[in-house]
Protein backbone atom coordinates (compact mmCIF):
# COMPACT_ATOMS: atom_id res chain seq x y z
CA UNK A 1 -6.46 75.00 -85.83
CA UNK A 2 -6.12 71.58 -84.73
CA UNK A 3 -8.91 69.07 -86.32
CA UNK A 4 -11.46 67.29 -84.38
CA UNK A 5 -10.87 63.57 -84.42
CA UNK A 6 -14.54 61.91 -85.28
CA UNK A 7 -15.03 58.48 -83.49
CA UNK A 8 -17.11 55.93 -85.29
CA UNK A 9 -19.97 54.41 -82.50
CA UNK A 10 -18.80 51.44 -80.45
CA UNK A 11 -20.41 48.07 -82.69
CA UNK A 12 -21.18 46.74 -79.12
CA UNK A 13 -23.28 49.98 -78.22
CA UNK A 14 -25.03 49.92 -81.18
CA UNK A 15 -26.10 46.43 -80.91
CA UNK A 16 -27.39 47.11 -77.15
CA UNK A 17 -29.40 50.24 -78.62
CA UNK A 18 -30.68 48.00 -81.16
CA UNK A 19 -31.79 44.93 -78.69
CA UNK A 20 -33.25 47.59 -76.49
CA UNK A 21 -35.37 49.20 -79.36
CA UNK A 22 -36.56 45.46 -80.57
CA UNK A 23 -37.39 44.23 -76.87
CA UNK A 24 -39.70 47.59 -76.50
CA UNK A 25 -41.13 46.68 -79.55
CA UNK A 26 -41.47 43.31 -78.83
CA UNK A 27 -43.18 44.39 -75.47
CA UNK A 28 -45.52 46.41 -76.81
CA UNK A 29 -47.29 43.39 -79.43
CA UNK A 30 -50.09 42.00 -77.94
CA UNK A 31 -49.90 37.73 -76.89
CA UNK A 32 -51.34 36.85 -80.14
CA UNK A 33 -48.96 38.83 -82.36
CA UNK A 34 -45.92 37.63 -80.00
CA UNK A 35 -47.24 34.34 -80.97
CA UNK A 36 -47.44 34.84 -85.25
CA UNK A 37 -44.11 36.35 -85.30
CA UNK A 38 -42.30 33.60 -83.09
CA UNK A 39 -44.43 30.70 -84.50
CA UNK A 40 -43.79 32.18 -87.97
CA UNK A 41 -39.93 32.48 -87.61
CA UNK A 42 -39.93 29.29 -86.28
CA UNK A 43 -42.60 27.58 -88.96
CA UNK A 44 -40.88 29.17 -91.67
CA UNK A 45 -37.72 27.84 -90.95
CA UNK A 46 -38.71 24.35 -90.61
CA UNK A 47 -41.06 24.35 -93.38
CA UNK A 48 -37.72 26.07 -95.17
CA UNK A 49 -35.42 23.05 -94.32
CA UNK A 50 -38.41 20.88 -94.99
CA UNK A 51 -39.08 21.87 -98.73
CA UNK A 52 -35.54 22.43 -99.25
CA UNK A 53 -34.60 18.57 -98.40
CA UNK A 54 -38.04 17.18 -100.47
CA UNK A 55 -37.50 19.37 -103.31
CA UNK A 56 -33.83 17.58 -103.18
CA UNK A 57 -35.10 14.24 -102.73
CA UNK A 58 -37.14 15.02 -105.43
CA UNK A 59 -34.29 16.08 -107.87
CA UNK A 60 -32.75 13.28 -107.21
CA UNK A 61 -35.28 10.60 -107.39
CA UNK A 62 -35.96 12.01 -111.00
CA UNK A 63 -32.37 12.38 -112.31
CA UNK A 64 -31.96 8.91 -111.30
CA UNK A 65 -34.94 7.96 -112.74
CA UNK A 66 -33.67 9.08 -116.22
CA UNK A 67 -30.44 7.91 -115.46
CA UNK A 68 -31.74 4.65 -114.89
CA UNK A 69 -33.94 4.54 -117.95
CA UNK A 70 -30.95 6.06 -120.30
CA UNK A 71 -28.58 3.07 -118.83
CA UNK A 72 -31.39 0.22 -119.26
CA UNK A 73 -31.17 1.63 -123.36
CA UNK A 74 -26.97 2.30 -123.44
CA UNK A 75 -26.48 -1.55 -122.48
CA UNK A 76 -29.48 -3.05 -124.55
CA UNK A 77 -27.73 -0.73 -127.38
CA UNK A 78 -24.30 -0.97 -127.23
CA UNK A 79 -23.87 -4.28 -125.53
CA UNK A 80 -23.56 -7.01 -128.45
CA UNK A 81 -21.03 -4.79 -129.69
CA UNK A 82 -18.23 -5.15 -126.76
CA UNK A 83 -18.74 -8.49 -126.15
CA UNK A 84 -15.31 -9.59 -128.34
CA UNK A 85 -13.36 -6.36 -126.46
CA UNK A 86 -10.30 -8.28 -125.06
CA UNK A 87 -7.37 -7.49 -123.70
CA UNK A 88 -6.18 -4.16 -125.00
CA UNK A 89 -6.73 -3.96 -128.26
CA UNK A 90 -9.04 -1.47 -130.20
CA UNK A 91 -12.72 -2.31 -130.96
CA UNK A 92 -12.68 -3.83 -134.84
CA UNK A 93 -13.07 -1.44 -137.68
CA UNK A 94 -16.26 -2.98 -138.47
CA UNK A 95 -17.86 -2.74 -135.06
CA UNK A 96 -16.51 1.03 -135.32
CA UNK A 97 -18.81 1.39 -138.30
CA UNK A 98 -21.40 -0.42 -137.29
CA UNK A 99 -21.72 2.08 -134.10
CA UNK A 100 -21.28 5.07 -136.17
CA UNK A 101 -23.48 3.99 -138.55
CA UNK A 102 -26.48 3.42 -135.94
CA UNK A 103 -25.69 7.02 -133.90
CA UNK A 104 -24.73 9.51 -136.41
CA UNK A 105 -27.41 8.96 -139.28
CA UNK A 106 -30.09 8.64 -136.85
CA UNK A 107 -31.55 11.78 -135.84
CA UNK A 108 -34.17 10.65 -133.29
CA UNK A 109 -31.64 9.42 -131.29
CA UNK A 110 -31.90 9.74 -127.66
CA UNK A 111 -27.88 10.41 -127.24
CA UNK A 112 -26.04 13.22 -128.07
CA UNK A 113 -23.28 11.63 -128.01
CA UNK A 114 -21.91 8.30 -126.77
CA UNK A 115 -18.68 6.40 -125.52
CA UNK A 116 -17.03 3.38 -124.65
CA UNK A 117 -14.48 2.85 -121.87
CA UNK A 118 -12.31 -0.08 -121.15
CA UNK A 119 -12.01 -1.00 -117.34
CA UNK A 120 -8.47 0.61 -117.81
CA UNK A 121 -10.20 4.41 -118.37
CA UNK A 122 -8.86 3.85 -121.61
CA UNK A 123 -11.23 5.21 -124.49
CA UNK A 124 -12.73 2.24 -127.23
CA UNK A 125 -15.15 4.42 -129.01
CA UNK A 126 -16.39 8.12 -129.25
CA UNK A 127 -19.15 9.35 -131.59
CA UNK A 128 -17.58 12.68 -131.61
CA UNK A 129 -14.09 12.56 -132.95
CA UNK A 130 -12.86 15.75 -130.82
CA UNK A 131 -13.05 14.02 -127.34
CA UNK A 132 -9.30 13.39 -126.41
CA UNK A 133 -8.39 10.03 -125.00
CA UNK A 134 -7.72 11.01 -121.01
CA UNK A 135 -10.38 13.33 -119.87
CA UNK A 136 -9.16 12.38 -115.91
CA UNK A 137 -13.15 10.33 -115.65
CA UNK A 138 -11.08 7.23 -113.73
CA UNK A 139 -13.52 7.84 -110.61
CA UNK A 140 -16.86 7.44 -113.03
CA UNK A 141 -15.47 4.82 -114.63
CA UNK A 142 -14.36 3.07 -111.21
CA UNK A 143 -17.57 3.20 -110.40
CA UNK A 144 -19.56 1.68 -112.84
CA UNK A 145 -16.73 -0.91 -112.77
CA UNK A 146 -18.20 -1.69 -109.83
CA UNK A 147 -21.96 -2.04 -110.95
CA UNK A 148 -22.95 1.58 -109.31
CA UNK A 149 -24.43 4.36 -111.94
CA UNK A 150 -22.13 7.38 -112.06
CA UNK A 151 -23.81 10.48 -113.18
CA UNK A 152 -24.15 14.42 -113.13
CA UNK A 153 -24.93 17.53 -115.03
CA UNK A 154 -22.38 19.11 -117.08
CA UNK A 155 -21.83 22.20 -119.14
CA UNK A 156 -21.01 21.97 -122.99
CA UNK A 157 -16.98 22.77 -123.62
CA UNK A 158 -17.01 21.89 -127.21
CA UNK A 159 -19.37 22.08 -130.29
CA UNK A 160 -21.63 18.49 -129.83
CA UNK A 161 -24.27 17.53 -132.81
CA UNK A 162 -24.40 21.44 -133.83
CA UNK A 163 -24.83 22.19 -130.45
CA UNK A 164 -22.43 25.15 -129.36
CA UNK A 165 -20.61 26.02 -125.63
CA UNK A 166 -22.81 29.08 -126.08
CA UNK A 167 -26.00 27.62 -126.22
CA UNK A 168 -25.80 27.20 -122.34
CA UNK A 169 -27.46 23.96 -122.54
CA UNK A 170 -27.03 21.19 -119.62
CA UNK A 171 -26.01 17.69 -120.08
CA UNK A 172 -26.89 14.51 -118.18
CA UNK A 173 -23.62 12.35 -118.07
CA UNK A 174 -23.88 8.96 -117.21
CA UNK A 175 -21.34 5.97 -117.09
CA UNK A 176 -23.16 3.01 -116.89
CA UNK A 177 -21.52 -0.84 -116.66
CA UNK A 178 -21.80 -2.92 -119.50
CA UNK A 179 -21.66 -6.89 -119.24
CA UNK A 180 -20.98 -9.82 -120.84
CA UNK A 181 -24.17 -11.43 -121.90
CA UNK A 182 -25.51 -14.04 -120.16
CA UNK A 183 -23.60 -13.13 -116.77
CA UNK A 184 -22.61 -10.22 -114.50
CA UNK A 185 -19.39 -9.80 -115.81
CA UNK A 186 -18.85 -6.07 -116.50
CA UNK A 187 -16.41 -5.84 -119.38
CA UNK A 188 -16.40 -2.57 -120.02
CA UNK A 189 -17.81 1.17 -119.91
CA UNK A 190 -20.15 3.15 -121.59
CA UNK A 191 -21.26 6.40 -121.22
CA UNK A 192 -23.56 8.52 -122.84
CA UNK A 193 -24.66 12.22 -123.03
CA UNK A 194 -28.47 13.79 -122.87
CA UNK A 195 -30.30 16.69 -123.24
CA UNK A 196 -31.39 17.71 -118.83
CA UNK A 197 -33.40 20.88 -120.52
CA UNK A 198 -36.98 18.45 -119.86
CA UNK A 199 -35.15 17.19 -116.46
CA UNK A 200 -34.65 20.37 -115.34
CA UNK A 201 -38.09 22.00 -116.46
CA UNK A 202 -39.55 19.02 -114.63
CA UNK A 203 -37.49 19.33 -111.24
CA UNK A 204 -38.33 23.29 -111.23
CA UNK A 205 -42.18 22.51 -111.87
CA UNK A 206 -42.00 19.83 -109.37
CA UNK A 207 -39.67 22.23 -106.81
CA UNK A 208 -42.27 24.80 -107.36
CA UNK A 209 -45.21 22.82 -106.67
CA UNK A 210 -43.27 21.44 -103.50
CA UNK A 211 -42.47 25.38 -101.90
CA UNK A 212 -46.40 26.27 -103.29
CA UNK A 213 -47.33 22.98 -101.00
CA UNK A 214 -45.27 24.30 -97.93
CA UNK A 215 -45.70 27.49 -98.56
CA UNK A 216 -49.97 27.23 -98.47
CA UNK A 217 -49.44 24.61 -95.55
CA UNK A 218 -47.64 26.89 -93.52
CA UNK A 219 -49.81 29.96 -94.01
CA UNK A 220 -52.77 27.61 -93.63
CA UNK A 221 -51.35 26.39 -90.35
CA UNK A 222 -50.35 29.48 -88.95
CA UNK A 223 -53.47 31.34 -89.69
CA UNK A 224 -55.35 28.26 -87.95
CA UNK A 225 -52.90 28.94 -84.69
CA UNK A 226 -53.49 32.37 -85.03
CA UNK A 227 -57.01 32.27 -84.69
CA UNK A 228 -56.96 30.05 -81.96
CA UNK A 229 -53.94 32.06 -80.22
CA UNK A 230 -55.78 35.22 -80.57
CA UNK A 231 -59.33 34.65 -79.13
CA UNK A 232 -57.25 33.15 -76.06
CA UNK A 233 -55.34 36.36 -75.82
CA UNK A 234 -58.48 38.12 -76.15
CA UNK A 235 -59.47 36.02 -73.12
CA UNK A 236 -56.42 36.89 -71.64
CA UNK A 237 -56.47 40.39 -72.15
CA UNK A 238 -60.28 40.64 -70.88
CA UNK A 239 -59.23 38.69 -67.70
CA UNK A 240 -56.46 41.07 -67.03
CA UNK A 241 -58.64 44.00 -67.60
CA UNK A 242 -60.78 42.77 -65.01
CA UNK A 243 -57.93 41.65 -62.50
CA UNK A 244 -56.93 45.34 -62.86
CA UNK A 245 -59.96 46.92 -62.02
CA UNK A 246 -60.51 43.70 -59.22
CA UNK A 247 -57.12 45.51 -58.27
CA UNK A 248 -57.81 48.62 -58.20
CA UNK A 249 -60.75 48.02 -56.58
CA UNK A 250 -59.20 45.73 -53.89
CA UNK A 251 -56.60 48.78 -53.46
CA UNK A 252 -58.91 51.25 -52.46
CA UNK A 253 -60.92 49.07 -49.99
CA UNK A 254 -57.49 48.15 -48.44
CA UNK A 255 -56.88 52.16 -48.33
CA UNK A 256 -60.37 52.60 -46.97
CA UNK A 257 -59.63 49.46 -44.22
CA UNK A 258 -56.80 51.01 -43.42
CA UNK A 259 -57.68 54.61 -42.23
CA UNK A 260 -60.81 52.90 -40.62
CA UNK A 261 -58.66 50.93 -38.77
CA UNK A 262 -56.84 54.09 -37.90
CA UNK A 263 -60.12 55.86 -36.89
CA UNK A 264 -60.94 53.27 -34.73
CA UNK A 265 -57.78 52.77 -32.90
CA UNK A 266 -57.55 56.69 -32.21
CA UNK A 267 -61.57 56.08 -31.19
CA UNK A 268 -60.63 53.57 -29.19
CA UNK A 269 -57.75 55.67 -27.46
CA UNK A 270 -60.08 58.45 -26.83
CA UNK A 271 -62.48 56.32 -25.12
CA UNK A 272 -59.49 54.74 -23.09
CA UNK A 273 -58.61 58.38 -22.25
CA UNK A 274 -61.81 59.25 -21.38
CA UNK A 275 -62.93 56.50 -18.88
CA UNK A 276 -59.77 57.51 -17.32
CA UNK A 277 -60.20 60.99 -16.74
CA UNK A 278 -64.19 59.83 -15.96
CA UNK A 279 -62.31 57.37 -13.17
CA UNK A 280 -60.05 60.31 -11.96
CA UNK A 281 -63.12 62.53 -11.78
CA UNK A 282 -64.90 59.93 -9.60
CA UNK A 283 -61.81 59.57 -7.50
CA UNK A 284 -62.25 63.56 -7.22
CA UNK A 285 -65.21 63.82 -6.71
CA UNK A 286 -65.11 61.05 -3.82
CA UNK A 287 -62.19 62.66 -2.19
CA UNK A 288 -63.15 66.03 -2.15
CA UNK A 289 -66.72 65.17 -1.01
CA UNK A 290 -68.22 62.45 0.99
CA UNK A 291 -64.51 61.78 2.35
CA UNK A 292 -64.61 65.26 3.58
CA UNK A 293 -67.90 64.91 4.87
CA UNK A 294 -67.31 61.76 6.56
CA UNK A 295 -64.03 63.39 7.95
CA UNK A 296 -66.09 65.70 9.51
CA UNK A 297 -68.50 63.39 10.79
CA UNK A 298 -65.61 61.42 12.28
CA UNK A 299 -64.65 64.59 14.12
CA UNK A 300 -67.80 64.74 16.05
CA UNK A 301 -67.85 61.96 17.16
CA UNK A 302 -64.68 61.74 18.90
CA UNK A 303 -64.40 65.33 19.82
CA UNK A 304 -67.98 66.15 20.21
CA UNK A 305 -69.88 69.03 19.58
CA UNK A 306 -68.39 70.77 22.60
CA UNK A 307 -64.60 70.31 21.41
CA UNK A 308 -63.68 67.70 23.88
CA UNK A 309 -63.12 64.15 23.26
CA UNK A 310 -65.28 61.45 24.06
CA UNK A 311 -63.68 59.28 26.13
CA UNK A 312 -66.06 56.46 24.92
CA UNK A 313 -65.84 56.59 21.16
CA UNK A 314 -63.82 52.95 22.06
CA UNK A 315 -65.46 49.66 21.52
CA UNK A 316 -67.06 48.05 24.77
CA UNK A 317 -65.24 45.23 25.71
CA UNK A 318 -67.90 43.19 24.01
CA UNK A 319 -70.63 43.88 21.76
CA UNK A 320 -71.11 45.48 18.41
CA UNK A 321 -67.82 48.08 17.20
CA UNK A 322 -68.84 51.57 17.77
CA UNK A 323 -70.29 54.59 15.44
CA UNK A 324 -66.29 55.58 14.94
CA UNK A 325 -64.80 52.45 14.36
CA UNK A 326 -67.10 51.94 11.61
CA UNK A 327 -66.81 55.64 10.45
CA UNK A 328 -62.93 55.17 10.67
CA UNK A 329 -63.39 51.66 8.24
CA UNK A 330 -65.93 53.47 6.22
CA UNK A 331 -62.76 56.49 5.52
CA UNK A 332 -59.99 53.75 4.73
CA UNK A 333 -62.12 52.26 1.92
CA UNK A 334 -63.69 55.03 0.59
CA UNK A 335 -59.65 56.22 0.28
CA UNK A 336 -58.25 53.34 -0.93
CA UNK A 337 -61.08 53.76 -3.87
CA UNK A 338 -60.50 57.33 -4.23
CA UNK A 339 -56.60 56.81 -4.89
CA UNK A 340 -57.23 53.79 -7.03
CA UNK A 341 -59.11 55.50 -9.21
CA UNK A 342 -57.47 58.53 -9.46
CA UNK A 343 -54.37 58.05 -12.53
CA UNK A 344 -50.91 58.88 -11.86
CA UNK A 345 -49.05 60.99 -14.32
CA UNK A 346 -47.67 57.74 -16.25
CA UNK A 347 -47.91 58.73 -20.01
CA UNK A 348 -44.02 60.40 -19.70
CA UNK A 349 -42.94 57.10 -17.26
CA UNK A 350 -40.73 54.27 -19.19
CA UNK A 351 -41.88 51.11 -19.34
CA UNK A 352 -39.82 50.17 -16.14
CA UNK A 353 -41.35 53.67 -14.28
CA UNK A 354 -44.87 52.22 -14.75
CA UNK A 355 -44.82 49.41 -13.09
CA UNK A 356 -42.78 50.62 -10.27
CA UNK A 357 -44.84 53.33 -9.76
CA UNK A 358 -48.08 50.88 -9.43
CA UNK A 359 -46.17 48.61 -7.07
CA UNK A 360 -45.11 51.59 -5.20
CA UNK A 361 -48.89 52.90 -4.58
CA UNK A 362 -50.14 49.41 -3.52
CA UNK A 363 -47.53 49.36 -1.07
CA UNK A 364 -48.28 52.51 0.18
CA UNK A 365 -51.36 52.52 0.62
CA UNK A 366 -51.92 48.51 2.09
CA UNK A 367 -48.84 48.85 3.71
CA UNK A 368 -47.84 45.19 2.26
CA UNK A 369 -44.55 44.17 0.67
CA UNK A 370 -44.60 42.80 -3.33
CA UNK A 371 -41.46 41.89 -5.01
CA UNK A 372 -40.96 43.26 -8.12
CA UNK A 373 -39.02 41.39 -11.20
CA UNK A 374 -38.43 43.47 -14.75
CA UNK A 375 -36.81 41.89 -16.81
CA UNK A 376 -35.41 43.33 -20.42
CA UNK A 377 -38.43 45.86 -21.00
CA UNK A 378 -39.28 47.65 -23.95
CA UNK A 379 -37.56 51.60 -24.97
CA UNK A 380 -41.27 53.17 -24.92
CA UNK A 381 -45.22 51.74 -24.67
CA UNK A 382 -48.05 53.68 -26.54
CA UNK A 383 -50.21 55.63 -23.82
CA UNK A 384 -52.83 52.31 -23.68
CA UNK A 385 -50.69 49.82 -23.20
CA UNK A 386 -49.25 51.79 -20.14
CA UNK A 387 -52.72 52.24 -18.71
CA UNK A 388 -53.47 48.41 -19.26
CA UNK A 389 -50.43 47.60 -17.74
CA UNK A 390 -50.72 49.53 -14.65
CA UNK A 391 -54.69 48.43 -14.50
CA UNK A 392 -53.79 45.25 -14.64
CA UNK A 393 -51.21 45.17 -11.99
CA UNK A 394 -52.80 47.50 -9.62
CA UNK A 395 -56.23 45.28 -10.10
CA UNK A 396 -54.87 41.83 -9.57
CA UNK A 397 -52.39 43.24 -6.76
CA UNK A 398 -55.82 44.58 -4.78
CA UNK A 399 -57.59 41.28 -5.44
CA UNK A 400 -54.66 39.52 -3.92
CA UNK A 401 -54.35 41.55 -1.22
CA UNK A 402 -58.39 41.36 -0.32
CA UNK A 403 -58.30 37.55 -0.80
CA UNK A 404 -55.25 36.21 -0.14
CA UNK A 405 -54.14 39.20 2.83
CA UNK A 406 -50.66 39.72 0.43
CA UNK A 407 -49.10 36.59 1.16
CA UNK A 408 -46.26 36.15 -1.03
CA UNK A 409 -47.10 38.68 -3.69
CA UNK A 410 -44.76 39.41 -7.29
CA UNK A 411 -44.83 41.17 -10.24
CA UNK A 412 -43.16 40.11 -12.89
CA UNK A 413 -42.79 42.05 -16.28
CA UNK A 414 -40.64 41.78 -19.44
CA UNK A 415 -40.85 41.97 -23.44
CA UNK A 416 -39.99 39.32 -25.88
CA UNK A 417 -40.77 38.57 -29.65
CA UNK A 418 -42.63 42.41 -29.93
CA UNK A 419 -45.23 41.09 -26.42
CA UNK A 420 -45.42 42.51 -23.15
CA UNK A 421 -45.52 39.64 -20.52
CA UNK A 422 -47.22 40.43 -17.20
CA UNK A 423 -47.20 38.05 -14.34
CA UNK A 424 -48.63 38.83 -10.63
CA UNK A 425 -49.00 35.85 -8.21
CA UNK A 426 -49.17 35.31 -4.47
CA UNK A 427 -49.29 32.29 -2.10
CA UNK A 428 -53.14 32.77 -1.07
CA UNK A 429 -56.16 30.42 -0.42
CA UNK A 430 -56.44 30.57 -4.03
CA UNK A 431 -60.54 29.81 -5.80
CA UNK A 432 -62.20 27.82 -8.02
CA UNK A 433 -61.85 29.40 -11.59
CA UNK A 434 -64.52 27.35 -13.06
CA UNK A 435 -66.89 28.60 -10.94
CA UNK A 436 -65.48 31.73 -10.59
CA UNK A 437 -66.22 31.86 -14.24
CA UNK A 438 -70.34 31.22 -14.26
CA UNK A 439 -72.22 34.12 -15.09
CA UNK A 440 -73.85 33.97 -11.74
CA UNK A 441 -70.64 34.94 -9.78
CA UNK A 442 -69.76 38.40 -11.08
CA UNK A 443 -66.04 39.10 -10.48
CA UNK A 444 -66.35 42.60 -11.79
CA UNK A 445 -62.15 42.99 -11.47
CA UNK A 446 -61.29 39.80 -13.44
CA UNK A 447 -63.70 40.66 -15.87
CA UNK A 448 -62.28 44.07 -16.21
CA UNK A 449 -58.84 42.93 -16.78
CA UNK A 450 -59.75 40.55 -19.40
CA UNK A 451 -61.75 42.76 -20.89
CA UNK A 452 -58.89 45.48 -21.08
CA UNK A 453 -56.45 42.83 -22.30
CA UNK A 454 -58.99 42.27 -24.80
CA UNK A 455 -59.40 45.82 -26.27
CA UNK A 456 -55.79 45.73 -27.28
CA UNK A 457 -55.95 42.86 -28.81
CA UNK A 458 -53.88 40.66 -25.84
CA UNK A 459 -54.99 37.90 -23.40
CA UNK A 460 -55.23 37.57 -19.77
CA UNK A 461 -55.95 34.06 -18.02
CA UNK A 462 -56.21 33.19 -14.14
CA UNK A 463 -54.73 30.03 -13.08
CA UNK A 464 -55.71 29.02 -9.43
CA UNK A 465 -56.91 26.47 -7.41
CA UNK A 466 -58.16 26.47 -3.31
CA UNK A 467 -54.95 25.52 -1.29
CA UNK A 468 -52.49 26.63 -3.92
CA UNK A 469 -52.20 30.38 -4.72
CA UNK A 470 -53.54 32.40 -7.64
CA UNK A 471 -51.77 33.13 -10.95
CA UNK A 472 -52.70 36.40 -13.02
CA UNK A 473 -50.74 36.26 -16.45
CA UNK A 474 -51.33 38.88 -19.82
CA UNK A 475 -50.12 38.78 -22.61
CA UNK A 476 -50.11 42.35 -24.63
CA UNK A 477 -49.01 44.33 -27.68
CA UNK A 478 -46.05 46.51 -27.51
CA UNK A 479 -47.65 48.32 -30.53
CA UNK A 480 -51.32 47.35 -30.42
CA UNK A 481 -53.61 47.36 -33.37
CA UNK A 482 -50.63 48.61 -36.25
CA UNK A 483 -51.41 45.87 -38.72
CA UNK A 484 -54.95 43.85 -40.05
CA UNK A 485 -55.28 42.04 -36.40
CA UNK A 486 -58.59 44.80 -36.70
């Protein structure tokens, strides 16, 4: 049975898995613990760095402090006795037991043990006779050669004063320069050794009063920011509780807006349809009644009651136009309103189909010639905006006609930037538009057409002037009322 090989998890998975665990975590603290935990991290760490490099300063302010002080005593002590050290010889026998004499028998010495260097690195004195002559110190000594204090902490290796490598107890070594009196001629070396147990007690006390410092700063400080941080996230967070529920709120009145806007468009449709079908009823109505009946009326009076027509149902050669004529002018109009009114089947038309077919029944029925100019039209028009349209055209078309006798009449119709451009003119009289605008002159068709360009949110303006023709231009909605323009 063959074994199954075990594949330890891909390092760089794992560490995406574990970013994506801390960053939901993360998410999910509020502002003002965000804050503590970055402003701690980052606190922390500079506090850190900061105690780290005082405590240092510190530690080394007081090791040369003793260093200083131990030197100041080494060259008062052992000063008079190098001052005949010349060339290479050995210090004199008696100096030798003069020094050994003054360290050795006296036990409150501050030394532990003591030596003297030429400028060579070659070794004058020792008060312990176990130090070997080269101990490779040519760098120390170099530099207290050159009036500079060398010094650092060293470990026992051999048995000093009853003191034993075991006893794990830390030196403070120190070369110091030593000078000829009266000048600043260095002449030779000494260097001493001292107990750094106090040195080092005091640098830890003073190390761990410098961390307790930082440490109660920095929780001090933090805790300050915190408080501050976190009644400003409260803030925060009761703001955005309220923007929510301002949301929320705002959400639903949109939502509400929006299917009363719908309401009223499909209200306003439904009235649309029905003062069309009330129109076509009229139309009907008109047609199929006093039309017939003046018809009729018509037919008695040029046929008679007996069947045979009157030979004088003509106008005299002068005076007023006879019972016929006018019952013959009274048909036409009473037609021409009838069909006007009356709708064509238009909601299944194109764009195109609509306007041709309105052109088509003026011309029919005046008998007049308009030229007609589509340009690029829209695919389809909501039901309205096909009734406007035709309104429109078949209004301002009847008005030009009645006016201006259809001199010179066009349509002219295209779409562009999501608009329906209408334009009729004709090369009549023209009027006065500023007067034809006064409430007292009531131009019932111009205020219907505005007022039907209005519903759907459009425009219609007449430009004309007497002498120069009359200008009927709309602007309207390929898809009326769709957005907020309710």
């Amino acid at each position: 049975m063959p074994l199954l090989k075990t594949h330890e998890p891909d390092a760089t998975l794992v560490l995406v898995g574990w970013w994506g665990r801390l960053r939901q975590q993360w998410l999910r603290m509020s502002l003002s613990l965000q804050f503590l935990v970055a402003a701690g991290l980052v606190v922390s760490l500079s506090m850190i760095g900061l105690a780290t490099l005082a405590s240092e300063r510190i530690q080394t302010s007081a090791t040369r402090s003793a260093s200083e002080a131990g030197a100041i005593f080494l060259q008062a002590f052992l000063q008079p006795y190098v001052q005949d050290t010349v060339g290479s010889g050995p210090l004199s026998p008696e100096v030798v037991a003069t020094l050994d004499g003054l360290l050795l028998s006296d036990p409150t010495r501050p030394f532990m043990m003591v030596k003297i260097w030429r400028l060579d690195s070659t070794l004058l004195y020792a008060s312990n006779p176990n130090v070997k002559q080269n101990e490779g110190v040519e760098a120390e000594i170099r530099t207290a050669a050159s009036g500079e204090l060398a010094r650092h902490f060293e470990e026992l290796d051999e048995e000093v004063n009853g003191i034993a490598p075991e006893d794990n107890v830390t030196l403070l070594e120190v070369y110091a320069p030593l000078y000829r009196t009266g000048t600043n001629e260095i002449i030779a070396v000494g260097e001493f050794y001292q107990s750094a147990a106090g040195l080092i007690a005091e640098q830890q006390q003073t190390g761990a009063l410098t961390w307790a410092a930082v440490a109660i700063s920095t929780v001090s400080m933090l805790g300050i920011l915190f408080l501050i941080v976190s009644r400003g996230s409260q803030t925060i967070h009761r703001q955005r509780r309220r923007l929510e529920r301002q949301y929320v709120e705002a959400n639903a009145l949109a939502n509400q807006n929006s299917r009363l806007r719908r309401l009223a468009e499909r209200a306003r449709e439904d009235a649309s349809e029905a003062n069309e079908k009330f129109l076509s009823r009229i139309g009907s109505e008109l047609h199929d009644g006093p039309i017939q009946t003046l018809s009729l009326m018509m037919l008695s009076l040029q046929y008679g009651r007996d069947g045979t027509e009157d030979d004088d149902a003509s106008d005299p050669p002068s005076g007023p136009p006879s019972t016929i004529r006018l019952a013959r002018a009274l048909y036409r109009e009473l037609r021409e309103i009838s069909v006007g009114l009356i709708l064509p089947e238009i909601e299944k038309a194109t764009p195109a189909e609509v306007f041709e077919i309105a052109v088509s029944r003026f011309e029919s029925m005046t008998g007049s010639s308009v030229v007609l100019d589509l340009k690029e039209m829209p695919e389809q028009l909501t039901k309205v905006v096909k009734i406007c349209s035709y309104r429109i055209v078949q209004e301002a078309l009847s008005n030009g006609h009645r006016h201006a006798g259809g001199a010179g009449q066009r349509v002219y119709a295209g779409a562009a930037d999501g608009r329906l451009r209408i334009v009729i003119t004709d090369d009549g009289p023209g009027f006065d538009t500023a007067r034809a605008s006064k409430p007292g002159d009531r131009h019932l068709g111009l205020i219907g057409m505005q007022n039907r360009a209005k519903s759907l949110k459009g425009k219609l303006t007449v430009r004309s002037k007497p002498g120069g023709g009359t200008r009927v231009w709309a602007v309207l909605p390929i898809e009326p009322a769709t957005s907020d323009e309710f």
